[in-house]
C-alpha atoms as a PDB file:
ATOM      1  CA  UNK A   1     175.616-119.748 -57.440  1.00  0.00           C
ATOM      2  CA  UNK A   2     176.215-116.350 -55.783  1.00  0.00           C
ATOM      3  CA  UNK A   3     178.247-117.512 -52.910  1.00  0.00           C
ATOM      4  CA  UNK A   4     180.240-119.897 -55.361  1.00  0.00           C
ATOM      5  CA  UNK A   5     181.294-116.930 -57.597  1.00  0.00           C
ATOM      6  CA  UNK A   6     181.782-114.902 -54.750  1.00  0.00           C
ATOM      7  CA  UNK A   7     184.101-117.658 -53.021  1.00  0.00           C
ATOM      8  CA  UNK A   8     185.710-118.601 -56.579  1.00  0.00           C
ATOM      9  CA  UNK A   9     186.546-114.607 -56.278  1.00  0.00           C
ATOM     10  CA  UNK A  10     188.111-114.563 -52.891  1.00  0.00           C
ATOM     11  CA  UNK A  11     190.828-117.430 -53.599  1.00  0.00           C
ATOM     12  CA  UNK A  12     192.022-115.857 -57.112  1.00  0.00           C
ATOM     13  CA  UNK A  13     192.043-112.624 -54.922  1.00  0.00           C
ATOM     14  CA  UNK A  14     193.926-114.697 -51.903  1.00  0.00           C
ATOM     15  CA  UNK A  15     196.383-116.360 -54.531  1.00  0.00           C
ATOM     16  CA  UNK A  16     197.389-112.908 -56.724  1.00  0.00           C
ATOM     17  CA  UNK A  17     197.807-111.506 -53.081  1.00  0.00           C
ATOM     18  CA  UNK A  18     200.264-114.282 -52.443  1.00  0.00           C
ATOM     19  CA  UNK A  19     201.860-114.855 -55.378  1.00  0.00           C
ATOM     20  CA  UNK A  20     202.823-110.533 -55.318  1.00  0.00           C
ATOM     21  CA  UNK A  21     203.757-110.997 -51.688  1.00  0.00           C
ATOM     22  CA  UNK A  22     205.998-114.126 -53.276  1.00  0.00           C
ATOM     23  CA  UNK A  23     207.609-112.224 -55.586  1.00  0.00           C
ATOM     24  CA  UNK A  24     208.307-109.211 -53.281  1.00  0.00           C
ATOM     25  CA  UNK A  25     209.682-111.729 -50.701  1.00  0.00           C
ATOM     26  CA  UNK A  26     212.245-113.213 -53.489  1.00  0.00           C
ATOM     27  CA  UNK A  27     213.028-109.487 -54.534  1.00  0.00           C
ATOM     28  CA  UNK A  28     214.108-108.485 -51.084  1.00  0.00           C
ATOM     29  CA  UNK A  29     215.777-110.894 -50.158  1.00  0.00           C
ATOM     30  CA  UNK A  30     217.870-111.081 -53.062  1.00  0.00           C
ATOM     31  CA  UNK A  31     218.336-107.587 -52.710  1.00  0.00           C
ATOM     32  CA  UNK A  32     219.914-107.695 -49.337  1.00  0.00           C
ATOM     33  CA  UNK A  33     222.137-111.143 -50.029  1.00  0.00           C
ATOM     34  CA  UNK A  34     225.522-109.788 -50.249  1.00  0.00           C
ATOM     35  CA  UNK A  35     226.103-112.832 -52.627  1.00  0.00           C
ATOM     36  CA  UNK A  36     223.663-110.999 -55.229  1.00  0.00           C
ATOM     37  CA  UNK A  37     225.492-107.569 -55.012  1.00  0.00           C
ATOM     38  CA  UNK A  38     228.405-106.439 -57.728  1.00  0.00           C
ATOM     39  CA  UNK A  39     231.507-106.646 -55.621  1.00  0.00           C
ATOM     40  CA  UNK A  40     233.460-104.327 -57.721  1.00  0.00           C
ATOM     41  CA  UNK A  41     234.056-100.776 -57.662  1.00  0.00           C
ATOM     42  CA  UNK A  42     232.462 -98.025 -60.219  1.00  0.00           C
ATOM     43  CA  UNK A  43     234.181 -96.137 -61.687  1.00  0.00           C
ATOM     44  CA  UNK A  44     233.470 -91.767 -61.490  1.00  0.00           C
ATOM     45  CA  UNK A  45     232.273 -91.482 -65.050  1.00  0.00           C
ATOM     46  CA  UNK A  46     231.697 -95.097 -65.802  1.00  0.00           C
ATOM     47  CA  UNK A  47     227.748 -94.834 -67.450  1.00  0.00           C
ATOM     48  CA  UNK A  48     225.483 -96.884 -65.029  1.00  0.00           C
ATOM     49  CA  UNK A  49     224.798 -99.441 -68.237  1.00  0.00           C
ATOM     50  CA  UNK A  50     228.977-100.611 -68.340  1.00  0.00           C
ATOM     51  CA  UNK A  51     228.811-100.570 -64.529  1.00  0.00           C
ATOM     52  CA  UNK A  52     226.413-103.531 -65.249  1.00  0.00           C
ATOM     53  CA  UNK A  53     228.000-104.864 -67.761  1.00  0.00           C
ATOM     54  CA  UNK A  54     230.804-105.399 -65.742  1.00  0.00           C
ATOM     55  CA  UNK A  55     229.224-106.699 -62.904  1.00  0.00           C
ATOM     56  CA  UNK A  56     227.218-109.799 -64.693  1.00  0.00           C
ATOM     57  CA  UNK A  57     230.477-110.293 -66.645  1.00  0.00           C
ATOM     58  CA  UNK A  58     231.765-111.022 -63.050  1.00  0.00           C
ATOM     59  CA  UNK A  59     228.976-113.006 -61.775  1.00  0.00           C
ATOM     60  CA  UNK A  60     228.635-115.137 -64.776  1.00  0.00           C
ATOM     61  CA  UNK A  61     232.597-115.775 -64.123  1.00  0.00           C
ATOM     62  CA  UNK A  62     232.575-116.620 -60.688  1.00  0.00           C
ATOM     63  CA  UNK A  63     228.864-118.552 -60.938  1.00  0.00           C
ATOM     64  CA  UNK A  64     230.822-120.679 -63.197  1.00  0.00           C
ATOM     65  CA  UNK A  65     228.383-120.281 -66.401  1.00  0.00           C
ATOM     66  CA  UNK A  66     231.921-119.758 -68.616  1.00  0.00           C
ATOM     67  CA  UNK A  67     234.895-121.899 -69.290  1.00  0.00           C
ATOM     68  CA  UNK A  68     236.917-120.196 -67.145  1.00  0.00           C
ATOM     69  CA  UNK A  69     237.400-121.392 -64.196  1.00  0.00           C
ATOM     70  CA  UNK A  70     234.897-119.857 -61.406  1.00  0.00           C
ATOM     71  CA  UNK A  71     234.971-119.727 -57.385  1.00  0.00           C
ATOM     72  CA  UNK A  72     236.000-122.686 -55.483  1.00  0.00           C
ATOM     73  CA  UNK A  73     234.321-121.723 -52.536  1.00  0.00           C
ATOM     74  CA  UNK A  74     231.145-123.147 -52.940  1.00  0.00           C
ATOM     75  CA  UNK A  75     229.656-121.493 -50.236  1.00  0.00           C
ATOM     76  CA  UNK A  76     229.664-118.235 -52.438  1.00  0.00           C
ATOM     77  CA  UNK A  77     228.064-120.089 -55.212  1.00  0.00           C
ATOM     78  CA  UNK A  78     224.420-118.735 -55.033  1.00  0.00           C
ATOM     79  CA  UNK A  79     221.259-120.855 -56.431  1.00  0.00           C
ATOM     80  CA  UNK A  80     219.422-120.364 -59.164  1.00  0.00           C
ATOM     81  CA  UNK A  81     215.371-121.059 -59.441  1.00  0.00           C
ATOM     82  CA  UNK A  82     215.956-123.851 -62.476  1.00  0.00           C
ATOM     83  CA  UNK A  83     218.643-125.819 -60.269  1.00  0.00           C
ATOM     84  CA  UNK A  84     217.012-129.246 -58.141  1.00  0.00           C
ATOM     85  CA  UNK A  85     220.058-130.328 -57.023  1.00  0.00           C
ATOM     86  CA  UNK A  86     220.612-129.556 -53.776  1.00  0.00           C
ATOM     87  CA  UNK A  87     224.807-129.940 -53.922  1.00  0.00           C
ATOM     88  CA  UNK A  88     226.132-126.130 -55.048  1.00  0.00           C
ATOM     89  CA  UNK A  89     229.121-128.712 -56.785  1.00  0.00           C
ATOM     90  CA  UNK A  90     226.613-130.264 -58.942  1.00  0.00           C
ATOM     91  CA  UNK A  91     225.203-126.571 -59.682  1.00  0.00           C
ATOM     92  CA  UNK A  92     228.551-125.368 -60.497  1.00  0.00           C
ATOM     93  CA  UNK A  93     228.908-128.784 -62.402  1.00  0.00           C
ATOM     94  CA  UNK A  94     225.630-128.257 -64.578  1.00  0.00           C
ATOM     95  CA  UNK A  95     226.599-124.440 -65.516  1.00  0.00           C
ATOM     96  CA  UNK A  96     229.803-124.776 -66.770  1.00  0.00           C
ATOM     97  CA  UNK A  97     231.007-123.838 -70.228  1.00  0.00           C
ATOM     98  CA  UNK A  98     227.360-122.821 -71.055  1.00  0.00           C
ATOM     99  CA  UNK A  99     228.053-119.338 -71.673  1.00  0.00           C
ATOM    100  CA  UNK A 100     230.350-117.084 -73.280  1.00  0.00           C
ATOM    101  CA  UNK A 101     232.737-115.280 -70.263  1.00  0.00           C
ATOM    102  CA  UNK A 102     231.741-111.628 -72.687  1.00  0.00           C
ATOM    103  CA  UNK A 103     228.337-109.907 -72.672  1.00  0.00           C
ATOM    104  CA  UNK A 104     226.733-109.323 -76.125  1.00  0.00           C
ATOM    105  CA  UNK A 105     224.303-106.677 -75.042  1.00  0.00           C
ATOM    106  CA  UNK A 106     222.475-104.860 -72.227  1.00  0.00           C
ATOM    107  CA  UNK A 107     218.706-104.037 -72.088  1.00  0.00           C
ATOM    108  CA  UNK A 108     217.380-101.273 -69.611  1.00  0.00           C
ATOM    109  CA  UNK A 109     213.892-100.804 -68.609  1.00  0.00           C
ATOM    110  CA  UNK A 110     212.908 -98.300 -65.962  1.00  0.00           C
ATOM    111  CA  UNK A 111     210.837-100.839 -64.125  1.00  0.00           C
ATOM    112  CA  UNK A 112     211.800-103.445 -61.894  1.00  0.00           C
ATOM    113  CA  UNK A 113     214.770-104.942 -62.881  1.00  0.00           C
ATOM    114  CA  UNK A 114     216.101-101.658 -64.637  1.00  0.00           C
ATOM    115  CA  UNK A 115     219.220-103.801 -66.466  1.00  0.00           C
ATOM    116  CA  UNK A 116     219.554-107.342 -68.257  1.00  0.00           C
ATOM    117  CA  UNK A 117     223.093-108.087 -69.592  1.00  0.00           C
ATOM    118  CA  UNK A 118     222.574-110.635 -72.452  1.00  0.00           C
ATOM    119  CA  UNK A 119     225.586-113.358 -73.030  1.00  0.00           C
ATOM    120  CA  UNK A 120     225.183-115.678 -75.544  1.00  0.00           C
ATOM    121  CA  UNK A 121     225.456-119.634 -75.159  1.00  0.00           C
ATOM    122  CA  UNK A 122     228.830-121.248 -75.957  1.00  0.00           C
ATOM    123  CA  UNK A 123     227.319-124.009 -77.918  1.00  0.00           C
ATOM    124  CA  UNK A 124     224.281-123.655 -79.054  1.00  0.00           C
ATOM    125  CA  UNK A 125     221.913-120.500 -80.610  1.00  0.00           C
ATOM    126  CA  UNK A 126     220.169-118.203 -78.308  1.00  0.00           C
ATOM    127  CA  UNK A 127     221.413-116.319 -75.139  1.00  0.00           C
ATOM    128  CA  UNK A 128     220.360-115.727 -71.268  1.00  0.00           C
ATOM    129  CA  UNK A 129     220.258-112.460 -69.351  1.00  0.00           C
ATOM    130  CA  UNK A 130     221.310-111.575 -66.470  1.00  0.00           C
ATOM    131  CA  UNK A 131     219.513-108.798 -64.492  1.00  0.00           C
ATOM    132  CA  UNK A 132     220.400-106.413 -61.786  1.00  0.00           C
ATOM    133  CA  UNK A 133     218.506-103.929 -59.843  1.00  0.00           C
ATOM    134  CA  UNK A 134     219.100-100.130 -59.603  1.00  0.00           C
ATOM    135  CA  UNK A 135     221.722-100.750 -56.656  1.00  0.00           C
ATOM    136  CA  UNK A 136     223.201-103.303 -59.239  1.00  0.00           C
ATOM    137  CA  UNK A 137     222.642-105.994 -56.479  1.00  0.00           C
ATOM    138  CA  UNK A 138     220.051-108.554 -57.037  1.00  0.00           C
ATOM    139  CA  UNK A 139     221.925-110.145 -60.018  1.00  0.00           C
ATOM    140  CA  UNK A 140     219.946-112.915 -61.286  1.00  0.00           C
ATOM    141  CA  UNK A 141     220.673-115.253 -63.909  1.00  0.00           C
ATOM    142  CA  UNK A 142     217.150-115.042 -66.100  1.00  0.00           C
ATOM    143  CA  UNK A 143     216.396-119.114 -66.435  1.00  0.00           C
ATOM    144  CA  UNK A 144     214.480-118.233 -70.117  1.00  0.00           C
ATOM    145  CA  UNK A 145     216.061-118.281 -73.536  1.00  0.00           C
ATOM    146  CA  UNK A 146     216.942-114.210 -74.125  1.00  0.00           C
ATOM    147  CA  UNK A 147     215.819-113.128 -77.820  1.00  0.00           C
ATOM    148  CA  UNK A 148     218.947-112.285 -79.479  1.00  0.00           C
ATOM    149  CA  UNK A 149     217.313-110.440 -82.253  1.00  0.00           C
ATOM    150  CA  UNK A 150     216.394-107.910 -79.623  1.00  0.00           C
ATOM    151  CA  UNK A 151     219.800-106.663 -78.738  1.00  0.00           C
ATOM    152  CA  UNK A 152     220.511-106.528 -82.426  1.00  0.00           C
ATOM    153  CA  UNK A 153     217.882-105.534 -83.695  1.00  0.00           C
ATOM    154  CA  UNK A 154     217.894-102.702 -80.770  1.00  0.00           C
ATOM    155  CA  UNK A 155     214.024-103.418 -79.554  1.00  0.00           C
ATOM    156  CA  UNK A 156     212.737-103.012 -75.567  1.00  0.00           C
ATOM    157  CA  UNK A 157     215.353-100.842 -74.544  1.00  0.00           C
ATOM    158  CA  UNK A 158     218.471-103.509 -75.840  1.00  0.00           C
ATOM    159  CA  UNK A 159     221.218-102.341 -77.743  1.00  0.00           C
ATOM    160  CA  UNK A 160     224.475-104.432 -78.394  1.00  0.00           C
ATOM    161  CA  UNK A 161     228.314-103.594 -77.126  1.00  0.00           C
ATOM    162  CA  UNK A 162     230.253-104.277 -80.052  1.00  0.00           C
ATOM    163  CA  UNK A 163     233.855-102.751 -79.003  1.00  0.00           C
ATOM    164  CA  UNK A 164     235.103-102.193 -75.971  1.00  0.00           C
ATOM    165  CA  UNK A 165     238.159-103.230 -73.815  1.00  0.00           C
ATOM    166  CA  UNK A 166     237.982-106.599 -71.961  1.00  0.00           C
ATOM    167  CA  UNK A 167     235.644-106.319 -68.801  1.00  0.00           C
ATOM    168  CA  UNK A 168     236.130-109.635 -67.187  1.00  0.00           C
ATOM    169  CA  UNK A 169     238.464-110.431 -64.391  1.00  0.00           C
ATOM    170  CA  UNK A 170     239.022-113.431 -63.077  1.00  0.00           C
ATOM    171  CA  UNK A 171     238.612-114.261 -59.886  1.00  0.00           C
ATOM    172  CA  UNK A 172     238.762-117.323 -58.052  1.00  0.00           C
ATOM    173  CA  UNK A 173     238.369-117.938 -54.295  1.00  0.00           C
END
């Protein structure tokens, strides 16, 4: 029974080691995909929070999550964990028009992923997030249903952007 418990012990210990080494694998690479870093330029005084803001506005644009029409170059279209289609059309195809082109909030959190920009869904309650690192590369779009409530209701760091001048530029490939 010893050597059970003490083998049952060394695999959850093998897998957590894995599954971190997983994560950290995804993290870096995503960090270093040019693809996954804001392409635009900061402004001086811009506050690190709108900087974000305007660079998942962009993503969310080009990914094609919006109405608007995104990039045509599919080779720039990058993949998300939900998607199990392997053509980046049918991606682009299955995103569109899901999302509002505007961000309704940001949430920051010293940890990780130190910004999620929250945009609601164009037809339907509820919103998605996407998050950015503190180089604001590794944007993500967050495949989870984003609580609205907390951006309004101002909880875990969110807080909403109710007025401010049009962020999002289109740009098509």
């Amino acid at each position: 029974m010893r050597m059970l418990s003490a083998s049952c012990g060394s695999v959850v210990l093998a897998c957590t080691l894995m599954a971190s080494a997983s994560a950290q694998t995804r993290a870096a690479a995503d960090a270093a995909d040019p693809l996954r870093r804001c392409a635009i330029a900061r402004d001086s005084a811009e506050p690190a929070d709108r900087f974000a803001l305007r660079c998942a506005e962009r993503f969310v644009v080009e990914q094609g999550y919006t109405e608007v029409p995104g990039l045509t170059d599919t080779t720039l279209i990058v993949p998300e964990g939900i998607e199990w289609s392997s053509s980046k059309a049918a991606w682009r195809s299955q995103r569109h028009g899901s999302l509002e082109p505007r961000a309704v909030g940001v949430c920051t959190d010293p940890k990780d992923y130190p910004y999620t920009v929250v945009f609601r869904y164009r037809k339907a309650r509820g919103a998605r997030g996407v998050t950015l690192d503190t180089a604001f590369g590794s944007l993500r779009m967050q495949h989870r249903d984003f609580r609205l409530d907390a951006v309004e209701k101002r909880l875990y760091g969110c807080r909403p952007f109710t007025t401010r001048n049009s962020t999002v530029r289109h740009a098509a490939a």
